[in-house]
N, C-alpha and C. Protein backbone atom coordinates (compact mmCIF):
# COMPACT_ATOMS: atom_id res chain seq x y z
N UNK A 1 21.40 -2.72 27.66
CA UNK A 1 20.48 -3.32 26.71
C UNK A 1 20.07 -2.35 25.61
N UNK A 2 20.05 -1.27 25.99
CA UNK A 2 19.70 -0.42 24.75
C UNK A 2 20.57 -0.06 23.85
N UNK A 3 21.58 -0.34 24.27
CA UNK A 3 22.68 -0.41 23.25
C UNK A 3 22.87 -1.29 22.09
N UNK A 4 22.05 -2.51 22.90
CA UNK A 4 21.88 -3.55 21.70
C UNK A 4 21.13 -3.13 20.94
N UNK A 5 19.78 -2.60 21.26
CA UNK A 5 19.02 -2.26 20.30
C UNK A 5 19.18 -1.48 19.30
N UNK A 6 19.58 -0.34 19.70
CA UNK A 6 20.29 0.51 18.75
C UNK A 6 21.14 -0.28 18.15
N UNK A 7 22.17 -1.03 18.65
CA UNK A 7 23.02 -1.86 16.98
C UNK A 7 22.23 -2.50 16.35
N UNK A 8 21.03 -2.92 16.93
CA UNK A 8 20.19 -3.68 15.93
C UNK A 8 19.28 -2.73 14.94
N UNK A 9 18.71 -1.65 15.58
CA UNK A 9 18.62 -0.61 14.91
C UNK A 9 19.63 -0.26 13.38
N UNK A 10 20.63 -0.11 13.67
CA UNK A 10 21.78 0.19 12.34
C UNK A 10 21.73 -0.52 11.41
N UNK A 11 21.58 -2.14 12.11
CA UNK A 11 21.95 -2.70 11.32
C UNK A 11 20.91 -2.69 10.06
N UNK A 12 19.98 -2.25 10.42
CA UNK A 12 18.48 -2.18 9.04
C UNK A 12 19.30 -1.02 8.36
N UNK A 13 19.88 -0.18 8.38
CA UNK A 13 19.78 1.04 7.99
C UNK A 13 21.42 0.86 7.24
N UNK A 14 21.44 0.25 5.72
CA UNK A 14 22.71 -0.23 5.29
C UNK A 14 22.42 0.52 4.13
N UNK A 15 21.60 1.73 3.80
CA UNK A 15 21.61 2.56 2.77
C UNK A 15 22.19 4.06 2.82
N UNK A 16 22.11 4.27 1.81
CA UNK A 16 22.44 6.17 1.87
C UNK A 16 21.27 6.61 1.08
N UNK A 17 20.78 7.67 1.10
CA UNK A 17 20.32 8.22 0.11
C UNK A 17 20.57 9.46 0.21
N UNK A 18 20.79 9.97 -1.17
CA UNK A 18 21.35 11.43 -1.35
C UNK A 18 20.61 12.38 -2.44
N UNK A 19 20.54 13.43 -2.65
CA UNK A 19 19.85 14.00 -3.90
C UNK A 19 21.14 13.68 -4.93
N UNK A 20 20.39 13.56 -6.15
CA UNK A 20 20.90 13.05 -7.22
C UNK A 20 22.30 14.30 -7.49
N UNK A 21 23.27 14.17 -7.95
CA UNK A 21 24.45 15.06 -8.86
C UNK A 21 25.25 15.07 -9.31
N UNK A 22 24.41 13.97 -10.64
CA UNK A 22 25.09 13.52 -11.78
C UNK A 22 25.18 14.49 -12.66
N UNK A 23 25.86 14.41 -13.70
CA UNK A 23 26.25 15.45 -14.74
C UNK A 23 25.15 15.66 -15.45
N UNK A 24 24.30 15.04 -15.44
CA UNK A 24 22.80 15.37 -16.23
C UNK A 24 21.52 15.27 -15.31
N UNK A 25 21.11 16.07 -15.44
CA UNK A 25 19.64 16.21 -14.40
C UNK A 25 18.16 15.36 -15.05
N UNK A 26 18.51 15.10 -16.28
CA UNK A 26 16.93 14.22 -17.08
C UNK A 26 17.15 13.25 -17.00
N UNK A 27 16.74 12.06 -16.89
CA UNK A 27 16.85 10.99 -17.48
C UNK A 27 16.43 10.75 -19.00
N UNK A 28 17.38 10.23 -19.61
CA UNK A 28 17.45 9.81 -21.23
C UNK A 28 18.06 8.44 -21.75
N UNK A 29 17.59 8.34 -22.76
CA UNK A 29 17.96 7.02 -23.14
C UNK A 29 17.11 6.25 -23.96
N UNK A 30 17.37 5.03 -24.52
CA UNK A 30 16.70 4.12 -25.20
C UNK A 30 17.76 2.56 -24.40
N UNK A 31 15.99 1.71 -24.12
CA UNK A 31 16.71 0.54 -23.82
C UNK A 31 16.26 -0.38 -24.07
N UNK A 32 16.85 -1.64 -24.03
CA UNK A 32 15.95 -2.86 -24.31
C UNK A 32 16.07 -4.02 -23.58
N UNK A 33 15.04 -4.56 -23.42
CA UNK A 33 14.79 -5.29 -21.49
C UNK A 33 14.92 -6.76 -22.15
N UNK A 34 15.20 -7.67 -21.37
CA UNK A 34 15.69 -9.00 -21.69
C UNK A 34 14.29 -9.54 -22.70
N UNK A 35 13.03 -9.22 -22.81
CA UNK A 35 11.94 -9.56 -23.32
C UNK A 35 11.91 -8.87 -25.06
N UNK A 36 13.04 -7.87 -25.17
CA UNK A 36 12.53 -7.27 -26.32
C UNK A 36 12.02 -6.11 -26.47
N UNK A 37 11.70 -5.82 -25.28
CA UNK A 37 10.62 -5.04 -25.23
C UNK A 37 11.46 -3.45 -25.15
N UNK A 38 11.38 -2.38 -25.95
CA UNK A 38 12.32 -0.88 -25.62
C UNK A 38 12.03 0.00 -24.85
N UNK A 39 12.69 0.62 -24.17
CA UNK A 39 12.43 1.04 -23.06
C UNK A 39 12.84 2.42 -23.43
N UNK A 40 12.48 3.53 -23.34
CA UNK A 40 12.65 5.02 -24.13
C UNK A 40 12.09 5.99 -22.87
N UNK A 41 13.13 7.13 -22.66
CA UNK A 41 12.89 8.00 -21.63
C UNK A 41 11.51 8.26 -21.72
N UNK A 42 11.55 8.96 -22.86
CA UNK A 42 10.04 9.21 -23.38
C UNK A 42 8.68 8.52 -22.86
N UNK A 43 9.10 6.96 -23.23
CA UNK A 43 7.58 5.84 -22.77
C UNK A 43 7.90 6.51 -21.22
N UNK A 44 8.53 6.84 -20.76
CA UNK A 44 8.63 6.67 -18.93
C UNK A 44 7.92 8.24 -18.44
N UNK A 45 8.04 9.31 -18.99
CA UNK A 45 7.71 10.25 -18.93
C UNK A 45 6.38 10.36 -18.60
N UNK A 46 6.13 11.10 -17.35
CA UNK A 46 4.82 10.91 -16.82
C UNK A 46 4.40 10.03 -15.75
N UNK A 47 5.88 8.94 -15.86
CA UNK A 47 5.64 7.99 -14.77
C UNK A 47 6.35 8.23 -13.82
N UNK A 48 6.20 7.69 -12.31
CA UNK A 48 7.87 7.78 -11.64
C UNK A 48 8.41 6.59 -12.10
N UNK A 49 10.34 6.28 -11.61
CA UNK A 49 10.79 5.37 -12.09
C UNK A 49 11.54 5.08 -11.27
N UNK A 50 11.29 3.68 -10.96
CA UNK A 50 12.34 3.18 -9.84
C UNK A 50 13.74 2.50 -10.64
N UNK A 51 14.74 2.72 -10.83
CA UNK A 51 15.41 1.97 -11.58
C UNK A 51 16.99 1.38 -10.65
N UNK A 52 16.91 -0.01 -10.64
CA UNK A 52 18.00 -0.41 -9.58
C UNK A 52 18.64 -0.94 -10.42
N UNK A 53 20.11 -0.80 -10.14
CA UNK A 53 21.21 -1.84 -10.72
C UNK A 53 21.90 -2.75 -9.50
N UNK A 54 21.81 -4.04 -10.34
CA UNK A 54 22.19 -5.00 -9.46
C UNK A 54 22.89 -6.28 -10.04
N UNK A 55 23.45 -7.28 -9.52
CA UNK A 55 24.22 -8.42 -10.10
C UNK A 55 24.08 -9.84 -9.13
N UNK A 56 23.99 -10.39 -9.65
CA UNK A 56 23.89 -11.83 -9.07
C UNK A 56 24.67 -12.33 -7.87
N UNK A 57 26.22 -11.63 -7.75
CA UNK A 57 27.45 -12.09 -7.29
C UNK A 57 27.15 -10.88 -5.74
N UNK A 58 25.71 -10.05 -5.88
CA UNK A 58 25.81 -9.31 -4.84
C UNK A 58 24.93 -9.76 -3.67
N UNK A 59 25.77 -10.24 -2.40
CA UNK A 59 24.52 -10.82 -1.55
C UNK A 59 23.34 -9.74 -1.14
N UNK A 60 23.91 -8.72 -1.19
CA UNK A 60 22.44 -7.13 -0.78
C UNK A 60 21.58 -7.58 -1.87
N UNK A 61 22.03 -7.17 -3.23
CA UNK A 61 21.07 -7.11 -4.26
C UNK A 61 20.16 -8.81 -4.04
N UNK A 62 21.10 -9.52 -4.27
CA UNK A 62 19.64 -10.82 -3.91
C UNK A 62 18.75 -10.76 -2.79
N UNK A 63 19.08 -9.84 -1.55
CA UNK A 63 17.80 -9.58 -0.76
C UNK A 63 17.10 -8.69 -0.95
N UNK A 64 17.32 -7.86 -1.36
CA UNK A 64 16.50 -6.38 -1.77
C UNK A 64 16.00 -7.25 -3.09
N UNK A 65 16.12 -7.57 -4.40
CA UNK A 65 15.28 -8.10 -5.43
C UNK A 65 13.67 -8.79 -4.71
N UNK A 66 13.82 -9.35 -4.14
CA UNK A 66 12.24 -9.75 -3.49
C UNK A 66 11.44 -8.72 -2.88
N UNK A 67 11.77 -7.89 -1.86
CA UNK A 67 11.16 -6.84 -1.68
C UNK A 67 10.97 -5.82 -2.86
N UNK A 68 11.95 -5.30 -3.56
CA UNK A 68 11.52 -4.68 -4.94
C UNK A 68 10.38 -5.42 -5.42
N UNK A 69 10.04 -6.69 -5.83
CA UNK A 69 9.35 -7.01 -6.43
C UNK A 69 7.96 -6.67 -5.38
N UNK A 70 7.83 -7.06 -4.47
CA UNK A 70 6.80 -6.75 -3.44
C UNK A 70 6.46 -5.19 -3.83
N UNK A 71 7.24 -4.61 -3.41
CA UNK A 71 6.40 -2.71 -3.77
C UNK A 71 6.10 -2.80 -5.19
N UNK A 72 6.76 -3.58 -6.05
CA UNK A 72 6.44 -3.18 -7.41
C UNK A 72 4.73 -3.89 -7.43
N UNK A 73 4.36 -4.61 -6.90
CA UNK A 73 3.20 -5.28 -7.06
C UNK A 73 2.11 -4.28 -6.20
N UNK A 74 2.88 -3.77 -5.30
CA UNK A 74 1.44 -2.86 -4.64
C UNK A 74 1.26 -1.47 -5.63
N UNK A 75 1.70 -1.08 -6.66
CA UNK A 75 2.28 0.22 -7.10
C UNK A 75 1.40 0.07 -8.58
N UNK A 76 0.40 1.20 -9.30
CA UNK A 76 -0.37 1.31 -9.87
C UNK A 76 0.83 1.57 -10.89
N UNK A 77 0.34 0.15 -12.12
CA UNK A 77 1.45 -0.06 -13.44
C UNK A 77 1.49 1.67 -14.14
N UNK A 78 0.39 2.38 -14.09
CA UNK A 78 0.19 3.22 -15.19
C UNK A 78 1.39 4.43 -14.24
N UNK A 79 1.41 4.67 -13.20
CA UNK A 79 2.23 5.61 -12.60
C UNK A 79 3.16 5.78 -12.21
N UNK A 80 4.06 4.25 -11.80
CA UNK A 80 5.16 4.03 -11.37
C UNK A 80 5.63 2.40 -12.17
N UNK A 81 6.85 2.99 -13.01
CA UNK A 81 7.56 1.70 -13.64
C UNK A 81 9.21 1.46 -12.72
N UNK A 82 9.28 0.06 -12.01
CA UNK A 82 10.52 -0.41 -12.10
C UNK A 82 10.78 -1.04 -12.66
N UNK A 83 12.19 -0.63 -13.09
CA UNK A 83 13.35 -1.55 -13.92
C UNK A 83 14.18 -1.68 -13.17
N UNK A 84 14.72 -2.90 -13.47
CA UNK A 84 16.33 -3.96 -12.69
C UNK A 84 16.96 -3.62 -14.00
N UNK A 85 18.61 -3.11 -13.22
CA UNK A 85 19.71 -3.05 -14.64
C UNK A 85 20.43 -4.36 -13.94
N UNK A 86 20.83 -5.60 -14.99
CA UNK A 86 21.61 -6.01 -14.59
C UNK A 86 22.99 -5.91 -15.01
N UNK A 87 24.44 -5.27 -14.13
CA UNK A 87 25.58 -4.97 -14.29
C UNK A 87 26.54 -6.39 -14.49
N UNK A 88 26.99 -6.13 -15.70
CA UNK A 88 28.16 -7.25 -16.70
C UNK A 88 28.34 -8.23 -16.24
N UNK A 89 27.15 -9.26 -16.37
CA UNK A 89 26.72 -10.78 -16.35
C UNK A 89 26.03 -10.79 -17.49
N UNK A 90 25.91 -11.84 -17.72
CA UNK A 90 25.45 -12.85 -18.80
C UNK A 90 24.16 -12.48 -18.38
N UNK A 91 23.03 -12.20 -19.19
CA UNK A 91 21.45 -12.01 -19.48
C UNK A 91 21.16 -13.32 -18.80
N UNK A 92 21.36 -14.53 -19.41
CA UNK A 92 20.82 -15.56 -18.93
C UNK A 92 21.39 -16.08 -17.19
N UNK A 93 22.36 -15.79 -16.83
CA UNK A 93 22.53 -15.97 -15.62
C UNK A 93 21.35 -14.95 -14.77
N UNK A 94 21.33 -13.37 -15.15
CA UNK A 94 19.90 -12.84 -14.13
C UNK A 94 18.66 -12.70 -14.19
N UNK A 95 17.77 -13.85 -15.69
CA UNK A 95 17.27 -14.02 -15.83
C UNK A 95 16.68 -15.65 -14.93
N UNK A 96 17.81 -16.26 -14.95
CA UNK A 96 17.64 -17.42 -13.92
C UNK A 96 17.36 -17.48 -12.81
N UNK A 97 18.03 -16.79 -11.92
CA UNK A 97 17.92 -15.78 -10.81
C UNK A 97 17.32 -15.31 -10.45
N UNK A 98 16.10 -14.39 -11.70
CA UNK A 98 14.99 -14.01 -11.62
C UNK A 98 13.77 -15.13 -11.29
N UNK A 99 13.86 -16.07 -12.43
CA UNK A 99 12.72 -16.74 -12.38
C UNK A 99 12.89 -17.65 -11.35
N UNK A 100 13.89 -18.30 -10.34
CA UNK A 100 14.14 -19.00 -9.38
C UNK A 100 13.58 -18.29 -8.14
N UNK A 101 13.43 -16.82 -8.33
CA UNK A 101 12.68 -16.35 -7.19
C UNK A 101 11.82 -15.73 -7.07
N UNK A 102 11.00 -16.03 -8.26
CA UNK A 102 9.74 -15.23 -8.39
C UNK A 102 9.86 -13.74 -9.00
N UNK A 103 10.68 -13.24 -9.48
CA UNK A 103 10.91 -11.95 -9.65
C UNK A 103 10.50 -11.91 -11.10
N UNK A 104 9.02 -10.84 -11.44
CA UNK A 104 9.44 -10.99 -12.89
C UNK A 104 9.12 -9.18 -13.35
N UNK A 105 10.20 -8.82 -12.71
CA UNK A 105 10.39 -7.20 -12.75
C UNK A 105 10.80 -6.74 -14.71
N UNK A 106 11.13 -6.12 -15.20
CA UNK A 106 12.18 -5.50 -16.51
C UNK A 106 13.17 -5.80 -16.17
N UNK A 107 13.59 -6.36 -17.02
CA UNK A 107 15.63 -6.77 -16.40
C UNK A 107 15.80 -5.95 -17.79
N UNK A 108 16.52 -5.12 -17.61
CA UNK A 108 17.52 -4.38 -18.95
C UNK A 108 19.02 -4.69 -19.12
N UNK A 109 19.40 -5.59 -19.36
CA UNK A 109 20.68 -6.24 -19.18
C UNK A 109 21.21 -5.07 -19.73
N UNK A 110 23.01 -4.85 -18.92
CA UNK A 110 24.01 -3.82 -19.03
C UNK A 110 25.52 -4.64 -19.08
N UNK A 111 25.46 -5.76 -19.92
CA UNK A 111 26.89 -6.53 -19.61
C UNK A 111 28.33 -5.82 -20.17
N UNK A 112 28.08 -4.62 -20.45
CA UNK A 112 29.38 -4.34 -20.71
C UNK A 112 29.62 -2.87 -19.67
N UNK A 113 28.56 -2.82 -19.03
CA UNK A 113 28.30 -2.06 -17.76
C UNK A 113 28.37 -0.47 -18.39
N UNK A 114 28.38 -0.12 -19.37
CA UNK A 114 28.00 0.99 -20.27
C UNK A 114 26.97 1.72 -19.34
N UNK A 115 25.83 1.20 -19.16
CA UNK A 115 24.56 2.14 -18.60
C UNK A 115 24.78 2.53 -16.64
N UNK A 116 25.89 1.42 -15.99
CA UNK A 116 26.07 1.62 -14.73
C UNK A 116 26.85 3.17 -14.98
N UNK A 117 28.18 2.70 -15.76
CA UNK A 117 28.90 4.19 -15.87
C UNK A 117 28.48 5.19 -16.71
N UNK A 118 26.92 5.07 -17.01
CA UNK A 118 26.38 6.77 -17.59
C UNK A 118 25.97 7.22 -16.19
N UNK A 119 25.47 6.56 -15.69
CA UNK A 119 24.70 6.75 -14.13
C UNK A 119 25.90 6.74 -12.91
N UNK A 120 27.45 6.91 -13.58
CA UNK A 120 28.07 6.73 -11.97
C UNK A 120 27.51 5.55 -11.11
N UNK A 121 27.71 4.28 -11.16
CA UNK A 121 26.91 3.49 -10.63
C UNK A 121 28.27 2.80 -10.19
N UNK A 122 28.96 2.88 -8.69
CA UNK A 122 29.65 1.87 -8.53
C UNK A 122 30.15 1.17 -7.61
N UNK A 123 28.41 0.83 -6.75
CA UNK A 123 28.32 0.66 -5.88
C UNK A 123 27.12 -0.49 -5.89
N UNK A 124 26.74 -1.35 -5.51
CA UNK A 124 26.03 -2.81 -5.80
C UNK A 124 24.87 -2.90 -4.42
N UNK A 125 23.93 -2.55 -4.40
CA UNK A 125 22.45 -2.31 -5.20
C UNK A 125 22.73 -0.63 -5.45
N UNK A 126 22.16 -0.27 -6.52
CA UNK A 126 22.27 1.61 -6.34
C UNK A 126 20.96 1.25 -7.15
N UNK A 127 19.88 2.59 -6.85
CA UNK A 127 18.79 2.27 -7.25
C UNK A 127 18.90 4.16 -7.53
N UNK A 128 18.58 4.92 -8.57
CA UNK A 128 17.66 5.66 -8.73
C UNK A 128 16.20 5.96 -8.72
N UNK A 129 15.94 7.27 -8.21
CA UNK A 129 14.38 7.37 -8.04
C UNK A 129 14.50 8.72 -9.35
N UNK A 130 13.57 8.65 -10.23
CA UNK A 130 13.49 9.34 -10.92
C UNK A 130 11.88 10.38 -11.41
N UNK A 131 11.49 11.38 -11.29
CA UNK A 131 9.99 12.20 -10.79
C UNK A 131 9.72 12.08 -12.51
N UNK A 132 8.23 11.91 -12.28
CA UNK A 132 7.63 12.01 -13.49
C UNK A 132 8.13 12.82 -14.53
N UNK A 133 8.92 14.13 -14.89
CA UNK A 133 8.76 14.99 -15.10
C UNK A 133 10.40 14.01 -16.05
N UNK A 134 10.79 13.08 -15.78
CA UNK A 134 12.02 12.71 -16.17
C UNK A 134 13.62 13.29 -15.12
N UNK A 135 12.77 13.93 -14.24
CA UNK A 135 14.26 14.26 -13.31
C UNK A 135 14.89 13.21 -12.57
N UNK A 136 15.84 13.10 -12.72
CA UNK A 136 16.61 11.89 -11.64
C UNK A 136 16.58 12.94 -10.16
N UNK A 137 15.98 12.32 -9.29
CA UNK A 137 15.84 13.30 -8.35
C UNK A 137 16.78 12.27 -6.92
N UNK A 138 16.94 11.08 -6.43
CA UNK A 138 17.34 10.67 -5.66
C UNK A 138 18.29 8.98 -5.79
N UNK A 139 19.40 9.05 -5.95
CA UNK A 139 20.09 8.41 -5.23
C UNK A 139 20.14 7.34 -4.31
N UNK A 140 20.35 6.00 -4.12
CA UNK A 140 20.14 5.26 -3.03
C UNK A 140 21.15 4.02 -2.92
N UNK A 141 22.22 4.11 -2.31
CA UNK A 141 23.45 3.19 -2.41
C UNK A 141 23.24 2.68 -1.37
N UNK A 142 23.06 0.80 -1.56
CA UNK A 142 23.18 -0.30 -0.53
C UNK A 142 21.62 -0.58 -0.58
N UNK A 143 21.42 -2.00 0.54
CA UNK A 143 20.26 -2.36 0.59
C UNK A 143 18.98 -1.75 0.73
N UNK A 144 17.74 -1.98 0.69
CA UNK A 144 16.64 -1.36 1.06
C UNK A 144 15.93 -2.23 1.01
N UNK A 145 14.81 -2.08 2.32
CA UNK A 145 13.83 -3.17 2.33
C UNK A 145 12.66 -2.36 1.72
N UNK A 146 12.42 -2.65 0.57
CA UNK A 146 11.23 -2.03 -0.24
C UNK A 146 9.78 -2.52 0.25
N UNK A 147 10.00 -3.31 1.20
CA UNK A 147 8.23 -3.86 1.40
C UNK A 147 8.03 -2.83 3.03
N UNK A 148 9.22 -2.11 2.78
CA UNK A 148 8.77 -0.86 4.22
C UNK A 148 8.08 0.02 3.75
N UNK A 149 7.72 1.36 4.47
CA UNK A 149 7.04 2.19 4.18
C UNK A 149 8.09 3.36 3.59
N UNK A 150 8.56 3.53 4.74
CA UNK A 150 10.15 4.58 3.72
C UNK A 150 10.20 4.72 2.47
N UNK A 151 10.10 3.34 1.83
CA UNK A 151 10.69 3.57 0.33
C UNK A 151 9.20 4.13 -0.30
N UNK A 152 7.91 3.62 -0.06
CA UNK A 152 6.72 4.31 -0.60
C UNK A 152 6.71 5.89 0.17
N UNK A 153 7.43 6.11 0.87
CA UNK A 153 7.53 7.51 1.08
C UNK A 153 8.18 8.40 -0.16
N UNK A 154 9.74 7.69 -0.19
CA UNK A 154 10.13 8.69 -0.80
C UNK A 154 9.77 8.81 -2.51
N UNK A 155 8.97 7.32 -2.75
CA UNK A 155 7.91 7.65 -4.18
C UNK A 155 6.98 9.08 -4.59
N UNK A 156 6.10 8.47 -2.89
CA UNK A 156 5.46 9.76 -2.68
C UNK A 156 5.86 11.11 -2.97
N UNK A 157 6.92 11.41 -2.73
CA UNK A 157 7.48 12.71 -2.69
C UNK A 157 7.74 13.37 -3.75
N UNK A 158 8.12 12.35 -5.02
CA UNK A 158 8.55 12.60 -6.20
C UNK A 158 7.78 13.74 -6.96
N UNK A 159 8.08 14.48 -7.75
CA UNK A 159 7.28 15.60 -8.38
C UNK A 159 7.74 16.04 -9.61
């Protein structure tokens, strides 16, 4: 019997996380979120930043999007910003998507997937954690249940 448990155990545990070691250690950029609204390393500076890329066609990413939205709601706006990248779909397809499930996170549409491959992104949910300071500091390939404590851990940690 404990064997079962332990597979049931695993089976929560469908992420990696790694320290970041991408060819650039800051985060930079200018972006602009399905609202208009620009999104500039700069405005983020000072904040942490959760930033996930994800796509419609991914069954992980449609379960993890609800829990993202959950931590994003317990999480003080002025200190911690998430953004959703969505990877080469149509704006209006993950905007639908969005509003069909309550999600009303930053979507920064990426349809020509330009911003997945500045970030090495090629893997479906990948979420960066990025420290106030603008460092991309962590890595996170595959699901995550964001309404756990884990993931407000490794916020915590950020510096």
């Amino acid at each position: 019997m404990a064997g079962c448990l332990t597979s049931l155990n695993l089976a929560y545990a469908q992420y990696e996380k790694t320290p970041w070691t991408g060819a650039f250690k800051t985060f930079s950029g200018t972006f602009k979120d399905s609202s208009g609204q620009i999104v500039t390393a700069e405005s983020l500076k000072g904040k942490k930043v959760v930033m996930n890329f994800w796509a419609t066609w991914c069954a992980p990413c449609k379960e993890e999007l609800p829990t993202l939205q959950v931590f994003s709601d317990l999480q003080d706006p002025g200190k911690t910003v998430v953004l959703t990248v969505n990877v080469k779909e149509p704006t209006n397809r993950a905007l639908r998507f969005m509003q069909n499930n309550q999600i009303n996170l930053p979507l920064i549409p990426d349809p020509q997937g330009e911003l997945a491959k500045q970030f090495d992104v090629k893997v479906f949910p990948t979420t960066l954690l990025i420290a106030p300071s603008g460092q991309i500091q962590w890595r996170i390939v595959g699901e995550v249940d964001w309404s756990s404590q884990t993931p407000q851990n490794w916020l915590d940690s950020l510096r």
